[in-house]
PDB file of N, CA and C in Angstrom:
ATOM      1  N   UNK A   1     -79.154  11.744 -69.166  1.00  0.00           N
ATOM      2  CA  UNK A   1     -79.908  10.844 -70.002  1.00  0.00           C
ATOM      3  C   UNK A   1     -81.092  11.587 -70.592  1.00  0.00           C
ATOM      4  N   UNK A   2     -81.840  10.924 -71.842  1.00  0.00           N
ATOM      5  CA  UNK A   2     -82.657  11.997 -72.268  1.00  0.00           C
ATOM      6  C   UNK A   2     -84.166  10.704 -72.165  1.00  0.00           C
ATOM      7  N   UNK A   3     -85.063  11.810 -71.434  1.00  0.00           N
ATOM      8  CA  UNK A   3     -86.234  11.179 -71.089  1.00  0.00           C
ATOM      9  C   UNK A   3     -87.305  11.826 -71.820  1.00  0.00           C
ATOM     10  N   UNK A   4     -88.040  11.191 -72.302  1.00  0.00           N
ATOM     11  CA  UNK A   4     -89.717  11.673 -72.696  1.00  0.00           C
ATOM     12  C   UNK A   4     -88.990  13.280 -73.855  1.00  0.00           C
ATOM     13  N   UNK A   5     -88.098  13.173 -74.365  1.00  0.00           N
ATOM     14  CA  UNK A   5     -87.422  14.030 -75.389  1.00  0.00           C
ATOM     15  C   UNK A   5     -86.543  15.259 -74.563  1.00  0.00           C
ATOM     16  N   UNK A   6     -86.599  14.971 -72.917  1.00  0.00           N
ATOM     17  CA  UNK A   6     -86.245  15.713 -72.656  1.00  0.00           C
ATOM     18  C   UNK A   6     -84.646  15.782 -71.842  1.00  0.00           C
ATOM     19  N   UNK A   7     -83.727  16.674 -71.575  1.00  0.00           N
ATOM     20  CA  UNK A   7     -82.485  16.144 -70.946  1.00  0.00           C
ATOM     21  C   UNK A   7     -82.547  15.655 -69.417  1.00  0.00           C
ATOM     22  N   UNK A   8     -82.211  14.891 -69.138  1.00  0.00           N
ATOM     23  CA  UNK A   8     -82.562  14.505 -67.692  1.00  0.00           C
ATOM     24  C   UNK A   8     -80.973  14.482 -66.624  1.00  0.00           C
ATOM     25  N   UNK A   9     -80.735  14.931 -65.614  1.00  0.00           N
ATOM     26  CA  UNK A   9     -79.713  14.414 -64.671  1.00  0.00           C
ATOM     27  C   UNK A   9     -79.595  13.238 -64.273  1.00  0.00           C
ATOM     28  N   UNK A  10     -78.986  12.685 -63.725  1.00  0.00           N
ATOM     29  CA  UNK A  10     -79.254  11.317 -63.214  1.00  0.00           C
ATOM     30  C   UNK A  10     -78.850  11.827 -61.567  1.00  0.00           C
ATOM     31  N   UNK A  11     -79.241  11.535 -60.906  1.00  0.00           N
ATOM     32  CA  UNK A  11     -79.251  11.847 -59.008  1.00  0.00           C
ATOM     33  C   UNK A  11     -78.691  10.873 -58.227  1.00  0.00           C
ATOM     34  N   UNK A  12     -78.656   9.801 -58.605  1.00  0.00           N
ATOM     35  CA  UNK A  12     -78.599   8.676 -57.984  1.00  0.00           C
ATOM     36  C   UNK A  12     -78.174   7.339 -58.529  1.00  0.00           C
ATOM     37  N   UNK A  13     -77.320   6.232 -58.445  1.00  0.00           N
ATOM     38  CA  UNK A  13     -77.564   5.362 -59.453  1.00  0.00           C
ATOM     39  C   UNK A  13     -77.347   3.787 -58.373  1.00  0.00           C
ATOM     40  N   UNK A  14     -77.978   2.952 -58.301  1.00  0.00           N
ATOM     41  CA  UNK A  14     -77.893   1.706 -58.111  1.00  0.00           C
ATOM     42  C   UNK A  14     -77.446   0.968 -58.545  1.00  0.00           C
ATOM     43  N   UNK A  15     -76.255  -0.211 -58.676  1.00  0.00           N
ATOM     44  CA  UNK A  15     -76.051  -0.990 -59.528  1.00  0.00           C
ATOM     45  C   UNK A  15     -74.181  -1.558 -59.787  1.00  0.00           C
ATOM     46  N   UNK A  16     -74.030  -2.007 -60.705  1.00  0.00           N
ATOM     47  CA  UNK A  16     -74.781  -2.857 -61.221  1.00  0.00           C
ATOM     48  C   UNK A  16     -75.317  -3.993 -60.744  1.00  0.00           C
ATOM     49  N   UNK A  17     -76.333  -4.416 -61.367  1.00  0.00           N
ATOM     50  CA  UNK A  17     -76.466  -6.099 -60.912  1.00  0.00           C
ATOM     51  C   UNK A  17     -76.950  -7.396 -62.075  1.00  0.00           C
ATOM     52  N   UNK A  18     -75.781  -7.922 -62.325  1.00  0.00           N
ATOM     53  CA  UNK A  18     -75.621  -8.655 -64.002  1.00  0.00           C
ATOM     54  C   UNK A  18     -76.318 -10.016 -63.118  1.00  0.00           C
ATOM     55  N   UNK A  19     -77.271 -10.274 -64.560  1.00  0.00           N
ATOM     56  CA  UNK A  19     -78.478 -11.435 -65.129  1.00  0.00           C
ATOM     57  C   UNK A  19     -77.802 -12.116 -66.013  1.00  0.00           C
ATOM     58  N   UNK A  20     -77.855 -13.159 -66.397  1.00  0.00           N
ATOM     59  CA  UNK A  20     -77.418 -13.732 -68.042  1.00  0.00           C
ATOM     60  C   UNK A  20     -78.092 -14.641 -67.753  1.00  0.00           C
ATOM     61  N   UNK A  21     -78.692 -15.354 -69.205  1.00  0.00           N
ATOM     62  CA  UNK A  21     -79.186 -15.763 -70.046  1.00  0.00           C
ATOM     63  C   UNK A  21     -79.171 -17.007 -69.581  1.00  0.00           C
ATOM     64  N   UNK A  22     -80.047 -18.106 -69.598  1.00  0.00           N
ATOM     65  CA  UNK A  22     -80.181 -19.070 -69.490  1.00  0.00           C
ATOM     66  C   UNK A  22     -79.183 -19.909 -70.324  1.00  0.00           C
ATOM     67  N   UNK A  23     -78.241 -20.847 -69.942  1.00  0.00           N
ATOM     68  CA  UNK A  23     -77.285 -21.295 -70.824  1.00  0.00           C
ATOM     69  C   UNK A  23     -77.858 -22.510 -71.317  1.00  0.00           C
ATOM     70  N   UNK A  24     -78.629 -22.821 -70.938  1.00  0.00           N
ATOM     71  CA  UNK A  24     -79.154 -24.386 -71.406  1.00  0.00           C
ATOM     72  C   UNK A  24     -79.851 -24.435 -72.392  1.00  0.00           C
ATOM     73  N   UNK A  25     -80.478 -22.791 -72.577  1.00  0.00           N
ATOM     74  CA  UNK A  25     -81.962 -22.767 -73.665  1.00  0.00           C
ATOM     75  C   UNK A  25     -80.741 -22.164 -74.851  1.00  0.00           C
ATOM     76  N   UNK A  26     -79.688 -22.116 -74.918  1.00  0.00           N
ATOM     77  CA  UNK A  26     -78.677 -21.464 -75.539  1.00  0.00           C
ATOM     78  C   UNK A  26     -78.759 -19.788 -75.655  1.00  0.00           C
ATOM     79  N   UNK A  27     -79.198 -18.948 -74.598  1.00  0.00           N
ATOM     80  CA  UNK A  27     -79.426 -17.293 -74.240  1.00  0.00           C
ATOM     81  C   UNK A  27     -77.873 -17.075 -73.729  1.00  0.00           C
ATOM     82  N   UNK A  28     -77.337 -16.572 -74.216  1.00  0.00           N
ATOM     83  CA  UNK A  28     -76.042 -15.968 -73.364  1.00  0.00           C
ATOM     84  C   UNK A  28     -76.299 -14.605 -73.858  1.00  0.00           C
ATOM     85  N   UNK A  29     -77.098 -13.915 -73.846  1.00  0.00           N
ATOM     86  CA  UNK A  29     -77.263 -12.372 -73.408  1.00  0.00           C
ATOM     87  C   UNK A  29     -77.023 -12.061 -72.220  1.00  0.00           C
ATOM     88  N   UNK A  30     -76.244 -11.473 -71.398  1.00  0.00           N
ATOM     89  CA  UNK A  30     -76.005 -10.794 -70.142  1.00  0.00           C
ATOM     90  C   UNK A  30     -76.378  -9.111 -70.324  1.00  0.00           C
ATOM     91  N   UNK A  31     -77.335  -9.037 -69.279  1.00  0.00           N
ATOM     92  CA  UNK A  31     -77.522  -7.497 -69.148  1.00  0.00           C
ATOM     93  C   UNK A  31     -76.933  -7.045 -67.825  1.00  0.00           C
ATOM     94  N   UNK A  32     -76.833  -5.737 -67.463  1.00  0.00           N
ATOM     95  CA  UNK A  32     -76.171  -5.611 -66.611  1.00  0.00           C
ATOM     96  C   UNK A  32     -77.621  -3.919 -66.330  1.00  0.00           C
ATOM     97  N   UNK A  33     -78.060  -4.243 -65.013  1.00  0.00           N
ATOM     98  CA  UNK A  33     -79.363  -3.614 -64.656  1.00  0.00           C
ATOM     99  C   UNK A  33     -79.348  -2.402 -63.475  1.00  0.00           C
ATOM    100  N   UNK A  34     -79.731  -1.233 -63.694  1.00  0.00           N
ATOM    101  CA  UNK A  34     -79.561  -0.271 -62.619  1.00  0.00           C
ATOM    102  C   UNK A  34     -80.455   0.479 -62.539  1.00  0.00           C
ATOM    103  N   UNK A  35     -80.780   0.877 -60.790  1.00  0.00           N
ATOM    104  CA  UNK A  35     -81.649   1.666 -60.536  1.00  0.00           C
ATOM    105  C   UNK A  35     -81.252   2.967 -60.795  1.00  0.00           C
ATOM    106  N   UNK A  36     -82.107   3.825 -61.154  1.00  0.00           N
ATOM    107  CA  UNK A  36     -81.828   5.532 -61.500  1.00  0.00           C
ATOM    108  C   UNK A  36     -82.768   6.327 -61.078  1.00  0.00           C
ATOM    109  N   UNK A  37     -82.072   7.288 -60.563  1.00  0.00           N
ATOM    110  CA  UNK A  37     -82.883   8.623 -60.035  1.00  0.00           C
ATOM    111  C   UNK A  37     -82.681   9.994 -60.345  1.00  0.00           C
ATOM    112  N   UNK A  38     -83.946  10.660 -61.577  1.00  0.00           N
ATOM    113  CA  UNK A  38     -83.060  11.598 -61.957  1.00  0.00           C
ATOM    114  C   UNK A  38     -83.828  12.773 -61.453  1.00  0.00           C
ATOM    115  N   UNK A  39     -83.491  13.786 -62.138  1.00  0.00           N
ATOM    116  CA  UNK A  39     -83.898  15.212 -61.372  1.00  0.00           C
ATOM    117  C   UNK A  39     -85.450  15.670 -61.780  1.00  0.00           C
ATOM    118  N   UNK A  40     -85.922  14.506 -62.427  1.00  0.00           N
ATOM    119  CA  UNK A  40     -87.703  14.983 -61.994  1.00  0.00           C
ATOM    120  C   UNK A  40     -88.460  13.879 -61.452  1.00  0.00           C
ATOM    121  N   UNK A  41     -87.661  13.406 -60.080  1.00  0.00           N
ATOM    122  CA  UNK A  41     -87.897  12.396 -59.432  1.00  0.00           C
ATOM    123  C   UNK A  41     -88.470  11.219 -60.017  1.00  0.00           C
ATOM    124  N   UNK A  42     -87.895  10.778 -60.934  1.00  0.00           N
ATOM    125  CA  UNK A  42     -88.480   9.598 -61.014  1.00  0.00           C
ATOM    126  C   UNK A  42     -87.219   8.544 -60.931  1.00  0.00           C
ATOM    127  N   UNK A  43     -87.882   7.474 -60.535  1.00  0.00           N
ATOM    128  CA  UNK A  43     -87.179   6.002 -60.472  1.00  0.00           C
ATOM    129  C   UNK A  43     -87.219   5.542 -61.630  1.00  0.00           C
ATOM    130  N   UNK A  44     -85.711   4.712 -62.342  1.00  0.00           N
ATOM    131  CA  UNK A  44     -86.397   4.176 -63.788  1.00  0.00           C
ATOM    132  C   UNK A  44     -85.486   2.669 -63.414  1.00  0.00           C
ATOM    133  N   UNK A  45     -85.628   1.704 -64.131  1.00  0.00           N
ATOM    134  CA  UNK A  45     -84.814   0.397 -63.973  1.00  0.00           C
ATOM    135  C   UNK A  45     -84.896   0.913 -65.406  1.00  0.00           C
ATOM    136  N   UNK A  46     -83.449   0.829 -65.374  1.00  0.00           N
ATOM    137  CA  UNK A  46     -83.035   0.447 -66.972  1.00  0.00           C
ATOM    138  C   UNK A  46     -81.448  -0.630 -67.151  1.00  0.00           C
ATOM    139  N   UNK A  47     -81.483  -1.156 -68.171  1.00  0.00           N
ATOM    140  CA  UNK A  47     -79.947  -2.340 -68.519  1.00  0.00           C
ATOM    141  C   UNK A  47     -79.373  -1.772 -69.106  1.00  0.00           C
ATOM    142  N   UNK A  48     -78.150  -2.497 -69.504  1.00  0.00           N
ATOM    143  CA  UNK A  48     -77.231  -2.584 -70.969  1.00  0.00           C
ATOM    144  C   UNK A  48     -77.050  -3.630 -71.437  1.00  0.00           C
ATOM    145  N   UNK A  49     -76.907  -3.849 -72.225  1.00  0.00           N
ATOM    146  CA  UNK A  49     -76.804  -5.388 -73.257  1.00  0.00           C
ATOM    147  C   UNK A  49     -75.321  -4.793 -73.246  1.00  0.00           C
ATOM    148  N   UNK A  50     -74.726  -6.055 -72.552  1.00  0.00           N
ATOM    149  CA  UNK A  50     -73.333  -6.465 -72.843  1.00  0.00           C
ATOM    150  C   UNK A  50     -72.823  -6.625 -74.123  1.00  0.00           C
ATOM    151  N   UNK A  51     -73.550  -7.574 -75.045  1.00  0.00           N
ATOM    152  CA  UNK A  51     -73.012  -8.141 -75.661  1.00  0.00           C
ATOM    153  C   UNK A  51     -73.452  -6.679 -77.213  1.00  0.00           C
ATOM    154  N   UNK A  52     -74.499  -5.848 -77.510  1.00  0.00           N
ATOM    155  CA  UNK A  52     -74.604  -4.979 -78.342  1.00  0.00           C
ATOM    156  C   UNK A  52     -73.834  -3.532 -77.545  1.00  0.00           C
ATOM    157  N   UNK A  53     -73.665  -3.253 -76.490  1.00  0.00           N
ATOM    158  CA  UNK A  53     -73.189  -1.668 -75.583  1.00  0.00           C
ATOM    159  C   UNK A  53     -74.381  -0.900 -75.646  1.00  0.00           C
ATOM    160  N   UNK A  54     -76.029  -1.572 -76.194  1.00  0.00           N
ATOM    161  CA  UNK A  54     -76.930  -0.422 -76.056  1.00  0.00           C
ATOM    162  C   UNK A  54     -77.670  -0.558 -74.799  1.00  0.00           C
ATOM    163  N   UNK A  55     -78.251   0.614 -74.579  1.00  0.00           N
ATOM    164  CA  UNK A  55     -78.831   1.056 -73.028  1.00  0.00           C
ATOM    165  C   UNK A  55     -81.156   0.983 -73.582  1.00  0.00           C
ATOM    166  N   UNK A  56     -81.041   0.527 -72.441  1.00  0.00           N
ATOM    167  CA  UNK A  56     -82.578   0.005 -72.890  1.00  0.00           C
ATOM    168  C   UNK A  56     -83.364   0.281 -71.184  1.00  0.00           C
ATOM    169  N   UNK A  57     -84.438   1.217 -71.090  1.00  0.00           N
ATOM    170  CA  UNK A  57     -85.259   1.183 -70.165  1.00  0.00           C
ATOM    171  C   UNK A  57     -85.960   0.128 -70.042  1.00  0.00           C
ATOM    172  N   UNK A  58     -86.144  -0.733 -68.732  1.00  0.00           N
ATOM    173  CA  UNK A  58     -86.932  -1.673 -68.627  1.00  0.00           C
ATOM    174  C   UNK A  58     -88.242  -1.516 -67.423  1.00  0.00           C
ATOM    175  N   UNK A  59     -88.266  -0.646 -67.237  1.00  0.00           N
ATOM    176  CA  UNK A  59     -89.283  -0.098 -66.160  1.00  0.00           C
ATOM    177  C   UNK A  59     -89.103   1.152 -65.416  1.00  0.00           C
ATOM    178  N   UNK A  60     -90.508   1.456 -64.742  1.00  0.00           N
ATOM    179  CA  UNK A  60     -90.112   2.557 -63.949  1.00  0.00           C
ATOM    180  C   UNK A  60     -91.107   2.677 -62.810  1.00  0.00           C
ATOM    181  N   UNK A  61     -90.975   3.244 -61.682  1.00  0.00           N
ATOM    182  CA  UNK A  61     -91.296   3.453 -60.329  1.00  0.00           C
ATOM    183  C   UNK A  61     -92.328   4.958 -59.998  1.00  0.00           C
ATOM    184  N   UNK A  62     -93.094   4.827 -59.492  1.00  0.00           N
ATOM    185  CA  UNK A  62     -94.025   6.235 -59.468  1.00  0.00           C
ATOM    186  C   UNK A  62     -93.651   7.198 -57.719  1.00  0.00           C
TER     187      UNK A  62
END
């Protein structure tokens, strides 16, 4: 994966663990969410949007 412009390994991966969308508010986005560990130790939570196939960081761990 490429981090902060740079190439990254991935070490480790958690997951998946699929969320979707509140059906009542009419959200049917499902992401599907995983922990990652790559080779300059860092932890990142990042998803995928099911419904587009793009990959989106949603946090990260120190």
């Amino acid at each position: 994966m490429r981090r902060g412009g740079r190439l990254r390994r991935v070490l480790g991966c958690f997951g998946p663990e699929r969320l979707c969308g509140e059906w009542w508010r009419g959200d049917q986005d499902t992401r599907d969410y995983y922990r990652l560990h790559t080779d300059d130790g860092a932890w990142l939570w990042v998803f995928r949007s099911a419904e587009s196939g793009r990959w989106f960081r949603h946090g990260e761990w120190a």
